[in-house]
PDB file of N, CA and C in Angstrom:
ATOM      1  N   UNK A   1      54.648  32.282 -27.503  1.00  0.00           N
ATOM      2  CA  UNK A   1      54.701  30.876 -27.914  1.00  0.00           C
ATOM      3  C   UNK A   1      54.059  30.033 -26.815  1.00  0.00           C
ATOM      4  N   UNK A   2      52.958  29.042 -27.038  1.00  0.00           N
ATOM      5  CA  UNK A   2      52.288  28.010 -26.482  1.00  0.00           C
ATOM      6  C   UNK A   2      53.488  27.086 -25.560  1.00  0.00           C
ATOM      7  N   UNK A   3      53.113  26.958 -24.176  1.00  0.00           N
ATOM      8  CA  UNK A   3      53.559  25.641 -24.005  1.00  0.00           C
ATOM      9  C   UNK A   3      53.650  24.328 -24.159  1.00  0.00           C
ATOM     10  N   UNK A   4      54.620  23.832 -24.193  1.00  0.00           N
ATOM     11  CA  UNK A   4      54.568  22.237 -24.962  1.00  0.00           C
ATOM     12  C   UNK A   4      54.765  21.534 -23.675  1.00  0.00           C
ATOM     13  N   UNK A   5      54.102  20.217 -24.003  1.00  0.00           N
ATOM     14  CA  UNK A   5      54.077  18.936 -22.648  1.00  0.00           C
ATOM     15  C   UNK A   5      53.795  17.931 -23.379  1.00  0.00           C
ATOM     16  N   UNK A   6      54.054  16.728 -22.493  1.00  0.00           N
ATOM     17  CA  UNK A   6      54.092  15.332 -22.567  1.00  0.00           C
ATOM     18  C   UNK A   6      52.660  15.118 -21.999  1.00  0.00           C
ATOM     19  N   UNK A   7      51.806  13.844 -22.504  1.00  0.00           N
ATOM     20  CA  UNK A   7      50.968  13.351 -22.171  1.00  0.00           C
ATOM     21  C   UNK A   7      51.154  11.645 -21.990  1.00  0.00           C
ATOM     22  N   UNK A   8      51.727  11.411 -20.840  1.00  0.00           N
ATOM     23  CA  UNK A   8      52.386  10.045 -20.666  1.00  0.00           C
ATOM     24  C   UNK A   8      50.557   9.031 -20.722  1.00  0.00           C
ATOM     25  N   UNK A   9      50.664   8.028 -21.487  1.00  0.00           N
ATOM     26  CA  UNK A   9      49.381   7.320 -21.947  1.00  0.00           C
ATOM     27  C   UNK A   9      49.938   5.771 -21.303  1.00  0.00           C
ATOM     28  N   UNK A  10      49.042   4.734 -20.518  1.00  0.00           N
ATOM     29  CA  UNK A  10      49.213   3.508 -20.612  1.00  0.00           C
ATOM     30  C   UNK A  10      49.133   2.482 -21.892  1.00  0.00           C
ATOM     31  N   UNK A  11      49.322   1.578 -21.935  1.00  0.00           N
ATOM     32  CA  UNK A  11      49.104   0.718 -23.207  1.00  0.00           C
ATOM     33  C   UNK A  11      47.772   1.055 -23.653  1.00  0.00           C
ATOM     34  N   UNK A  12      46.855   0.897 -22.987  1.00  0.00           N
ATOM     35  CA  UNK A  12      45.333   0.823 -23.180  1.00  0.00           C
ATOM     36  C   UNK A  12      44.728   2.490 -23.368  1.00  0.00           C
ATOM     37  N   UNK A  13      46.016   3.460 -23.687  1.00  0.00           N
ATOM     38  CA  UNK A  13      45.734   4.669 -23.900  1.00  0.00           C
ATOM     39  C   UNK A  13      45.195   5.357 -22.741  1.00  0.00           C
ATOM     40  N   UNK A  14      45.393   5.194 -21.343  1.00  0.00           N
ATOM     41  CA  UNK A  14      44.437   5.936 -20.487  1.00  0.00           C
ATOM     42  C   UNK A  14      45.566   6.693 -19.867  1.00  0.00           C
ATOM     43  N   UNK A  15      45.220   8.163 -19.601  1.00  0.00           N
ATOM     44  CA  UNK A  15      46.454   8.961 -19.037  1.00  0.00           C
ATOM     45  C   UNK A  15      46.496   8.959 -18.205  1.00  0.00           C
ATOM     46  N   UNK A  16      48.249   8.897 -17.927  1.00  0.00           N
ATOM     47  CA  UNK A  16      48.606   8.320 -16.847  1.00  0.00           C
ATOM     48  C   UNK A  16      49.072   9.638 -15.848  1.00  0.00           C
ATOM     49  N   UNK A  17      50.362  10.955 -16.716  1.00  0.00           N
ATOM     50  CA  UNK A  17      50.144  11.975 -15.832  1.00  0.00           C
ATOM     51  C   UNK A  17      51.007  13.071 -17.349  1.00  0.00           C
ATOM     52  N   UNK A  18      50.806  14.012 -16.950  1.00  0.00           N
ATOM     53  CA  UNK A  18      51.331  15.025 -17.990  1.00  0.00           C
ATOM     54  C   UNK A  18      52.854  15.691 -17.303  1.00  0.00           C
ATOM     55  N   UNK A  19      53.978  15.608 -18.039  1.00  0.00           N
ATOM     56  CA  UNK A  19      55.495  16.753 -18.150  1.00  0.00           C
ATOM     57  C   UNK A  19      55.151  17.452 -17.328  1.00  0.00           C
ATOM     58  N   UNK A  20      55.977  18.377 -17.224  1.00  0.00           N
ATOM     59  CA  UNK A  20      56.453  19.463 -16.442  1.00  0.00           C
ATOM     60  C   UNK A  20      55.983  20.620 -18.424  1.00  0.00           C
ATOM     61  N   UNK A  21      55.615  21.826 -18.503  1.00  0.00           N
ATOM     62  CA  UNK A  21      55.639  22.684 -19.660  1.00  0.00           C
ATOM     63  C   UNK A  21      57.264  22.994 -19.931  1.00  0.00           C
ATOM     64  N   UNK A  22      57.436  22.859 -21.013  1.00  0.00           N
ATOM     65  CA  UNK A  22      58.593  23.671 -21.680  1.00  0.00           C
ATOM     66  C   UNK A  22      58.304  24.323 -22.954  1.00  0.00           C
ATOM     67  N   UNK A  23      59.135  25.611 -22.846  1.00  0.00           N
ATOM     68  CA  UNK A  23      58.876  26.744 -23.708  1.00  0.00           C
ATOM     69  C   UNK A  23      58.629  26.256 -25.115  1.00  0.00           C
ATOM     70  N   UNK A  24      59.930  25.261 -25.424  1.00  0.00           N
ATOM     71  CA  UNK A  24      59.979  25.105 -27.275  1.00  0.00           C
ATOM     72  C   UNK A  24      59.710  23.496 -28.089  1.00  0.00           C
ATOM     73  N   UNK A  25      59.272  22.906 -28.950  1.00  0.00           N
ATOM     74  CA  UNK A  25      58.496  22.080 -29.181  1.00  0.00           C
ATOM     75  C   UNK A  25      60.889  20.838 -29.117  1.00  0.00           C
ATOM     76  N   UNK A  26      61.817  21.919 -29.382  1.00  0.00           N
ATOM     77  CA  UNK A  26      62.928  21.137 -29.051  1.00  0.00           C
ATOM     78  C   UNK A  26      63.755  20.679 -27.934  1.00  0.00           C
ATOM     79  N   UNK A  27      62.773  21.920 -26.546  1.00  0.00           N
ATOM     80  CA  UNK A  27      63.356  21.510 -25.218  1.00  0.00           C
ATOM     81  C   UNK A  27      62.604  19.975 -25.061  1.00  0.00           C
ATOM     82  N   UNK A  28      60.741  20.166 -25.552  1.00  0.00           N
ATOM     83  CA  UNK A  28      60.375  19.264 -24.932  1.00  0.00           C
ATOM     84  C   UNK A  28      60.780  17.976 -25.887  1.00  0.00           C
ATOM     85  N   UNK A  29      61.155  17.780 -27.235  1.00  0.00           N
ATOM     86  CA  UNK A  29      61.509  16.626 -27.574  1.00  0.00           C
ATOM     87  C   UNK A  29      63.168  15.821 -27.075  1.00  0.00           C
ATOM     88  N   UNK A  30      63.782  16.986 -26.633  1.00  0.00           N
ATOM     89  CA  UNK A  30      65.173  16.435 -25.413  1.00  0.00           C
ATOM     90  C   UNK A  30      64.806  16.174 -24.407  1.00  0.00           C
ATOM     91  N   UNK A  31      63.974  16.711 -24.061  1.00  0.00           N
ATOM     92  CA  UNK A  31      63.354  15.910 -22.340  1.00  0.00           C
ATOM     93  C   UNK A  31      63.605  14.510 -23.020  1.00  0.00           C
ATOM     94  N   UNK A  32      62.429  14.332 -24.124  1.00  0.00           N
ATOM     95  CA  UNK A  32      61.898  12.875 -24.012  1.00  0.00           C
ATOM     96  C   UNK A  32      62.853  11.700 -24.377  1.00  0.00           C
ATOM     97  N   UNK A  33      63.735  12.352 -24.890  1.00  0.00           N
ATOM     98  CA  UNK A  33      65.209  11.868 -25.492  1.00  0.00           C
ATOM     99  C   UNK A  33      65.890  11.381 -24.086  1.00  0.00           C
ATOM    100  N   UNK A  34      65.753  11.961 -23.523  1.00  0.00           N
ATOM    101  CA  UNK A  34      66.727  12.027 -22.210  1.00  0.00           C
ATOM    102  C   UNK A  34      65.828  10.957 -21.240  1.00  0.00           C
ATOM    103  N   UNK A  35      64.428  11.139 -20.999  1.00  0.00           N
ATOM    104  CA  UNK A  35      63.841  10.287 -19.872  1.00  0.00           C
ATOM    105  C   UNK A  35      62.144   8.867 -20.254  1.00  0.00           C
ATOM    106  N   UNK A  36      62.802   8.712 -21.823  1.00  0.00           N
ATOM    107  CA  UNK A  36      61.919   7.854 -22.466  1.00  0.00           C
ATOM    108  C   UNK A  36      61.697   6.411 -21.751  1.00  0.00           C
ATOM    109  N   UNK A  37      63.191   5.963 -21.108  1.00  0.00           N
ATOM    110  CA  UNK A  37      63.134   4.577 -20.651  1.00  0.00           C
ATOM    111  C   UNK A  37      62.633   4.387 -18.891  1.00  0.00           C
ATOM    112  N   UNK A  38      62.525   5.776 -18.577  1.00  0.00           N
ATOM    113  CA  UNK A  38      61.945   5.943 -17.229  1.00  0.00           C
ATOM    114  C   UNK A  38      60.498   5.995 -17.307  1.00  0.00           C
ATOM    115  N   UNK A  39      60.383   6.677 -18.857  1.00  0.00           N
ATOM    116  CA  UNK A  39      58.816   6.222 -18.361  1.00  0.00           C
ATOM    117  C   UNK A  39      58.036   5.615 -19.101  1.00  0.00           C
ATOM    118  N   UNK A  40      58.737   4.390 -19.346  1.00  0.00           N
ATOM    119  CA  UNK A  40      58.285   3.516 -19.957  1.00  0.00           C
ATOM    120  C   UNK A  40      58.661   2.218 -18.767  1.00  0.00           C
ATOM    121  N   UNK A  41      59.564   2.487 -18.021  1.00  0.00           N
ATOM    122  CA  UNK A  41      59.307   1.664 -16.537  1.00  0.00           C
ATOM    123  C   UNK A  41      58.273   2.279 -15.433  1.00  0.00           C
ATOM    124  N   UNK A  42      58.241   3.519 -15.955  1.00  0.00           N
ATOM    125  CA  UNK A  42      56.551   4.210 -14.935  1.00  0.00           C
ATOM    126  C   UNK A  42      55.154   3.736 -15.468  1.00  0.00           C
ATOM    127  N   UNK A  43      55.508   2.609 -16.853  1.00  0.00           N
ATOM    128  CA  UNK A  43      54.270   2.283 -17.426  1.00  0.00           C
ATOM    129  C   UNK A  43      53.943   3.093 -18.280  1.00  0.00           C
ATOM    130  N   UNK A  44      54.167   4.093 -18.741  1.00  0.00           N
ATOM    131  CA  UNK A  44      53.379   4.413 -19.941  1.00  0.00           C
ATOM    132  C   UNK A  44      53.933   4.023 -21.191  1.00  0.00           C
ATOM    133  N   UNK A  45      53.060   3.313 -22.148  1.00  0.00           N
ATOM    134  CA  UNK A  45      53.259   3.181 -23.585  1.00  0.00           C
ATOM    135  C   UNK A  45      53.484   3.414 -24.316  1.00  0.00           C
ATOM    136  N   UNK A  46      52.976   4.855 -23.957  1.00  0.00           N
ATOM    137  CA  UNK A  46      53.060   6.158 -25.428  1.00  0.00           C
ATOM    138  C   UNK A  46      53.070   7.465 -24.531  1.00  0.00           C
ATOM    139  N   UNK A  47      53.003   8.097 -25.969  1.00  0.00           N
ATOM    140  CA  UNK A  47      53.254   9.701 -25.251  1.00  0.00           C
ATOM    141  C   UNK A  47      52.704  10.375 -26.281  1.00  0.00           C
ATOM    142  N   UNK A  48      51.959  11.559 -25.588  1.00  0.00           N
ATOM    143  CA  UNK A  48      51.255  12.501 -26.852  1.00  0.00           C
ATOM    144  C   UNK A  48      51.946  14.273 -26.522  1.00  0.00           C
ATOM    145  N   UNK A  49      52.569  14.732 -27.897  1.00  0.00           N
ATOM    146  CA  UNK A  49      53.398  15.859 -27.665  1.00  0.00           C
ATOM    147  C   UNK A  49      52.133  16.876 -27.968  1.00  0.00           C
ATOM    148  N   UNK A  50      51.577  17.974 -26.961  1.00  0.00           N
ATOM    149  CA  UNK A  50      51.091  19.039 -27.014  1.00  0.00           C
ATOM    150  C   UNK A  50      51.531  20.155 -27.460  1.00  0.00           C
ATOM    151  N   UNK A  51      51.022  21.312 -27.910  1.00  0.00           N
ATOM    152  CA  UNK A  51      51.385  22.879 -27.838  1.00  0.00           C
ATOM    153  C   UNK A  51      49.993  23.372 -27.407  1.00  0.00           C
ATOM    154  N   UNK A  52      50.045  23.745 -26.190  1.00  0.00           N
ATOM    155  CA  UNK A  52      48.836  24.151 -25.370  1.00  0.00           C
ATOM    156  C   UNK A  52      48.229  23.311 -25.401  1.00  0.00           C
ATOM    157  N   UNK A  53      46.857  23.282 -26.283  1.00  0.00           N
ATOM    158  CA  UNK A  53      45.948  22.248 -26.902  1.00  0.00           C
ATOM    159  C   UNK A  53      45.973  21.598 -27.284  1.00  0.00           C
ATOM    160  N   UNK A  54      46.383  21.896 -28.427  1.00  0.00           N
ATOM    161  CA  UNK A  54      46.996  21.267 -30.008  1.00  0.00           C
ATOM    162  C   UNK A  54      47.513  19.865 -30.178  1.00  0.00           C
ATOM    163  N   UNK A  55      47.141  18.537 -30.505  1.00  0.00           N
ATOM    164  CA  UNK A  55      47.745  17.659 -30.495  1.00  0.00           C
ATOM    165  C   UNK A  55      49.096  18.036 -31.635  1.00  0.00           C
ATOM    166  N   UNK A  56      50.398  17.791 -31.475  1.00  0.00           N
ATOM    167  CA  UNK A  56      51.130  17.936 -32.319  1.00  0.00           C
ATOM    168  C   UNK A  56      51.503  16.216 -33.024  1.00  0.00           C
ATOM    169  N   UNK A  57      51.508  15.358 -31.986  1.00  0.00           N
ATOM    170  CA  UNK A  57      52.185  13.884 -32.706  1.00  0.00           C
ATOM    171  C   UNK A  57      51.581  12.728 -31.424  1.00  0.00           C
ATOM    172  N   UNK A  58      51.050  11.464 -31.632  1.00  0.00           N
ATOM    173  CA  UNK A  58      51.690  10.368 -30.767  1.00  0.00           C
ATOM    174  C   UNK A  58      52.753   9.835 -30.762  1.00  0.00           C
ATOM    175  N   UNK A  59      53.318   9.067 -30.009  1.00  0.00           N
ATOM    176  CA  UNK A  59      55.038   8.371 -30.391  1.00  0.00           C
ATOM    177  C   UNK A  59      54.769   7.289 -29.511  1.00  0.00           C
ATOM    178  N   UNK A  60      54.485   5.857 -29.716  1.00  0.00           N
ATOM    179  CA  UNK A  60      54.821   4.837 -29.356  1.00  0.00           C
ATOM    180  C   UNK A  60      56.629   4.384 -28.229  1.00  0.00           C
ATOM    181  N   UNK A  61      56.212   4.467 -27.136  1.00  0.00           N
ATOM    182  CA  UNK A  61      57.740   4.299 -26.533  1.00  0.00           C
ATOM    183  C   UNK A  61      58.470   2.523 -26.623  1.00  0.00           C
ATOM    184  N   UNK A  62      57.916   1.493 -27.102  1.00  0.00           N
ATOM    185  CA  UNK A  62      58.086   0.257 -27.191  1.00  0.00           C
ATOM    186  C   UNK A  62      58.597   0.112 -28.221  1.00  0.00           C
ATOM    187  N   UNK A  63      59.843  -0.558 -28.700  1.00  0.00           N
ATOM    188  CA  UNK A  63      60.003  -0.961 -30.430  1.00  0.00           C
ATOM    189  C   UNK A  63      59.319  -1.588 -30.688  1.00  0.00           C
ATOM    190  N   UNK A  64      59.230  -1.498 -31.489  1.00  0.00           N
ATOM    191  CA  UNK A  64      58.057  -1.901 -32.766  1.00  0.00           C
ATOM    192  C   UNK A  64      58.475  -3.232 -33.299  1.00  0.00           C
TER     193      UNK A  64
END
């Protein structure tokens, strides 16, 4: 199984730094559960969920 990571993005979409890898696409969506409001005070906007390559999703961290 592919590793999954975070791709922490600024407003203006420019990357800012990538997760730590975790094994399963549900460790890495509890990370983000757990440290969304930290890094959204580190500045990033959004976040793009990987599997290796693979874009899997964007997710907007700001309410909408």
């Amino acid at each position: 199984m592919p590793p999954f990571s975070w791709t922490l993005l600024d407003d203006a979409g420019v990357d800012l730094r990538s997760s730590e890898d975790f094994a399963t696409k549900e460790e890495a969506e509890a990370w983000m559960s757990a440290h969304w409001a930290e890094l959204l005070d580190e500045g990033a906007g959004s976040v793009r969920l990987t599997d290796d390559s693979a874009v899997l999703y964007d997710m907007g961290l700001r309410e909408e």
